[in-house]
Protein backbone atom coordinates (compact mmCIF):
# COMPACT_ATOMS: atom_id res chain seq x y z
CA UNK A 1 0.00 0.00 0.00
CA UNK A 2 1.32 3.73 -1.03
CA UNK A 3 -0.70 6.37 0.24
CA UNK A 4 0.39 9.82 -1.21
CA UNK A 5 0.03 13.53 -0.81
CA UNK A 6 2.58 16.43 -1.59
CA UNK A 7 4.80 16.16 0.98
CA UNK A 8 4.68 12.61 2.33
CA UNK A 9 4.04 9.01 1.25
CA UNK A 10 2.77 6.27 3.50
CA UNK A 11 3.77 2.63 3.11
CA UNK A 12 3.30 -0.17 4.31
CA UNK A 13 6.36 -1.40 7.02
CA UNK A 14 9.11 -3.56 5.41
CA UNK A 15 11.55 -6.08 7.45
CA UNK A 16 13.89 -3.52 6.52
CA UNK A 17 12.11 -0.96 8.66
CA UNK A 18 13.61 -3.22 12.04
CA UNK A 19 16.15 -0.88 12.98
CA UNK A 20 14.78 2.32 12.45
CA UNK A 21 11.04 1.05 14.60
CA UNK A 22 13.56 -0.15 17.10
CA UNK A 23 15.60 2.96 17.49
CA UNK A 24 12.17 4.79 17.55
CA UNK A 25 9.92 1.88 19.81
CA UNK A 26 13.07 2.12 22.48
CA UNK A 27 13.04 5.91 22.71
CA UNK A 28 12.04 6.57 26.41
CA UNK A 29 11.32 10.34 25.19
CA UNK A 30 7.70 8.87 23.65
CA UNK A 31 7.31 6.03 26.28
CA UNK A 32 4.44 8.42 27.94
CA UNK A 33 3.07 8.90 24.80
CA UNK A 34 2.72 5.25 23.64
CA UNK A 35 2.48 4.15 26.96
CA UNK A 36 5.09 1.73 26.77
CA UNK A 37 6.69 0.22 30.24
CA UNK A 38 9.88 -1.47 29.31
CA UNK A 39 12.17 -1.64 25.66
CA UNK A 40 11.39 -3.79 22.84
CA UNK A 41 13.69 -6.60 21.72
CA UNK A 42 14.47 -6.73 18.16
CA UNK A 43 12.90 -10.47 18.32
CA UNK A 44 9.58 -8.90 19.29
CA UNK A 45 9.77 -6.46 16.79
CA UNK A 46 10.41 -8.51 14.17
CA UNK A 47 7.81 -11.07 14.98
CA UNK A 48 5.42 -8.11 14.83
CA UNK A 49 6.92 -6.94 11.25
CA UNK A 50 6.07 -10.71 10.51
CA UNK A 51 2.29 -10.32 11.36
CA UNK A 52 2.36 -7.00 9.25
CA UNK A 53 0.69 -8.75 5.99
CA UNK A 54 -2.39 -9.78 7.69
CA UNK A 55 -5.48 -7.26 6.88
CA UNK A 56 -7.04 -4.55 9.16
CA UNK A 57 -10.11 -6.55 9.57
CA UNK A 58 -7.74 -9.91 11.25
CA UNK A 59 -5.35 -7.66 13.22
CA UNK A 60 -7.36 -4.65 14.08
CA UNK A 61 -4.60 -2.46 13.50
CA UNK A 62 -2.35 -0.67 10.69
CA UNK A 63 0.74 0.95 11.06
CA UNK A 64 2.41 2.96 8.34
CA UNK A 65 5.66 4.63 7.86
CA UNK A 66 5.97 8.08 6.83
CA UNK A 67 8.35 8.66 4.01
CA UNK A 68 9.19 12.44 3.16
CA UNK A 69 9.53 13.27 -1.25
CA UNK A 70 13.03 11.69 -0.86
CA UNK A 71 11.74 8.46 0.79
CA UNK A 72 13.60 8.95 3.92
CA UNK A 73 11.52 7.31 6.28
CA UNK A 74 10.55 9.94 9.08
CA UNK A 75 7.98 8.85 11.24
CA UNK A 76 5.30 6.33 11.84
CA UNK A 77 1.41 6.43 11.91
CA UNK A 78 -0.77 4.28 13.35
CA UNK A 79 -4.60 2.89 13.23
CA UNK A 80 -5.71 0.64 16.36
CA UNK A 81 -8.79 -0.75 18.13
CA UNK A 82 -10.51 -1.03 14.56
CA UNK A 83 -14.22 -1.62 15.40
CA UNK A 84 -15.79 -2.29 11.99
CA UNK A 85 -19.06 -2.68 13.31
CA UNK A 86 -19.49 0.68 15.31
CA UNK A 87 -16.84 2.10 12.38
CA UNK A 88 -14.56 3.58 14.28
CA UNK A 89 -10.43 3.67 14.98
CA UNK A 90 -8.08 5.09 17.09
CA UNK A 91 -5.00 6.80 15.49
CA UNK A 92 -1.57 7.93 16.44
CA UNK A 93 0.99 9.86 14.77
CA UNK A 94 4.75 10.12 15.45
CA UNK A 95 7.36 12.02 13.65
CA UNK A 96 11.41 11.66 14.33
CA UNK A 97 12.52 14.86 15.87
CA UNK A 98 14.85 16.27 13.41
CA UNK A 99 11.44 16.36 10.84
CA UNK A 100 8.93 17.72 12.89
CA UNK A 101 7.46 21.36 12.25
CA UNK A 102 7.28 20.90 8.77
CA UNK A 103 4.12 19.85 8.63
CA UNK A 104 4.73 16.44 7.94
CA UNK A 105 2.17 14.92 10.70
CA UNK A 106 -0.44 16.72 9.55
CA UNK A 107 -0.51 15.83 5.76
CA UNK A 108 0.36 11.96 6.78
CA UNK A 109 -2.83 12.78 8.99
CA UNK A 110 -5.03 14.12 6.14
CA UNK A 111 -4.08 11.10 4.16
CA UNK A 112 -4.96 8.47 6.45
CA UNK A 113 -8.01 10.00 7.69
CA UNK A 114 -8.90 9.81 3.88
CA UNK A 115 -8.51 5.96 3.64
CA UNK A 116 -10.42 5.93 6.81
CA UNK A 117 -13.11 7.26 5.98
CA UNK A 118 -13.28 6.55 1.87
CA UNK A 119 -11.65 2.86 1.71
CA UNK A 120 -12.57 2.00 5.47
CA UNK A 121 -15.87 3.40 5.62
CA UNK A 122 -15.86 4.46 8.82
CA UNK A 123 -17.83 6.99 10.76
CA UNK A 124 -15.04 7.90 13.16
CA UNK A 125 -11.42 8.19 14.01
CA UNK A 126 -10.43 9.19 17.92
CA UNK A 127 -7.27 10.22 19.58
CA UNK A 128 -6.48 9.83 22.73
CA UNK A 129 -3.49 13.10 23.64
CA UNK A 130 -1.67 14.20 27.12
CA UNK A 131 -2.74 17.12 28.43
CA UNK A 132 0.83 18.85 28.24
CA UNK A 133 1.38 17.44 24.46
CA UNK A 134 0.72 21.12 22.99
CA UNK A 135 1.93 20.48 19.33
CA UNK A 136 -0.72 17.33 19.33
CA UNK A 137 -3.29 19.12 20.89
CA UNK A 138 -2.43 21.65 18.08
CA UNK A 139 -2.09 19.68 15.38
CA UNK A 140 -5.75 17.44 15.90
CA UNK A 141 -7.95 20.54 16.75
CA UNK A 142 -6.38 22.37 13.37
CA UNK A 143 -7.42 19.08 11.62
CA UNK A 144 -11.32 19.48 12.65
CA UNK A 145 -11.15 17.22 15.78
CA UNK A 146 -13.46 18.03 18.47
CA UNK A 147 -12.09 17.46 21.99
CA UNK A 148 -15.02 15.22 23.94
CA UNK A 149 -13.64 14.32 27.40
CA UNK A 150 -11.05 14.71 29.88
CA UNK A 151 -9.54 11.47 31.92
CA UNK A 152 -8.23 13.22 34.52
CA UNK A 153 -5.18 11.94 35.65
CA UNK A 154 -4.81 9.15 33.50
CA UNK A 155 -1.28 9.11 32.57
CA UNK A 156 1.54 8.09 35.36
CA UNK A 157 4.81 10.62 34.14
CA UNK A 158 7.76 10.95 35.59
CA UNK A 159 6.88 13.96 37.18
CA UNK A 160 3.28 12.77 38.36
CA UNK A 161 0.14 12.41 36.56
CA UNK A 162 -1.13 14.26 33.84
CA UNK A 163 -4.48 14.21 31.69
CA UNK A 164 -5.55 12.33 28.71
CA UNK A 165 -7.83 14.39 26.61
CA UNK A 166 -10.30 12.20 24.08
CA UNK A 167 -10.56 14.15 20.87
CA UNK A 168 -13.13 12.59 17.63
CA UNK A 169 -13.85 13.21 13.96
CA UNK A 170 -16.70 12.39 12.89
CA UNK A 171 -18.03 11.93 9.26
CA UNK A 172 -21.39 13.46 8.91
């Protein structure tokens, strides 16, 4: 799958990819974000990589990589907890640090929500953003997503607990 728009392309991961989701899965900088306790193995990633051909609809979830116009791959996006029958998904975006402000998350956005809604037909895509996570807040409202609910004190940091704030789009 190539997904394309004028800045960015989004593919479907290769084996190839191992290294650079490893570098990115094991940087404790996004563990808040993506929630993630302890580092991935390269054994664990690569048994996920191998489950990476099975449809949407069989693993519930889709992650792409973000390729900028000289196929440098800069980031990763994700679709999870695909509910086909209330047509819905969650998504989540992240870009390597030496590529963000460019606008890159937002167009790789705007694609997928595309697919999501036209190839997918689904009703709904959510996000689920920390409170203090300004350039996602940012980026999601300036995309049309409507912020629905607070979880007050729903993610453990390092420096105590902070918010998760629920934002949806809709298709109407």
């Amino acid at each position: 799958m190539l997904l394309v728009g004028h800045k960015v392309a989004l593919r479907a991961l290769e084996p190839s990819d191992l290294d650079l989701i490893y570098s990115w899965e094991n940087n404790p900088e996004v563990w808040e974000v993506s929630h993630t306790l302890v580092p991935f193995s390269k054994f664990v990633l690569m048994q996920y990589l191998k489950t990476q051909h099975l449809d949407i609809y069989t693993s519930k979830q889709l992650r792409l990589v973000i390729e900028n116009k000289n196929s440098d791959s800069i980031g990763l996006i994700d679709l999870f907890e695909f509910e086909p029958k209330h047509k819905r998904v969650g998504v989540g975006v992240l870009v390597d640090e030496k590529s963000r402000g460019k606008g890159y998350a937002r167009e790789a956005l705007s694609i997928l929500e595309e697919y999501c809604f036209k190839h997918l037909d689904l009703k709904q895509i959510y996000a689920n953003i920390g409170s203090k996570n300004k350039v996602s807040l940012q980026l999601f409202e300036g995309l049309g997503y409507q912020k629905v609910g607070v979880k007050k004190d729903w993610i453990k940091t390092t420096n105590g607990f902070e918010d998760e704030i629920l934002y949806q789009k809709i298709k109407h």
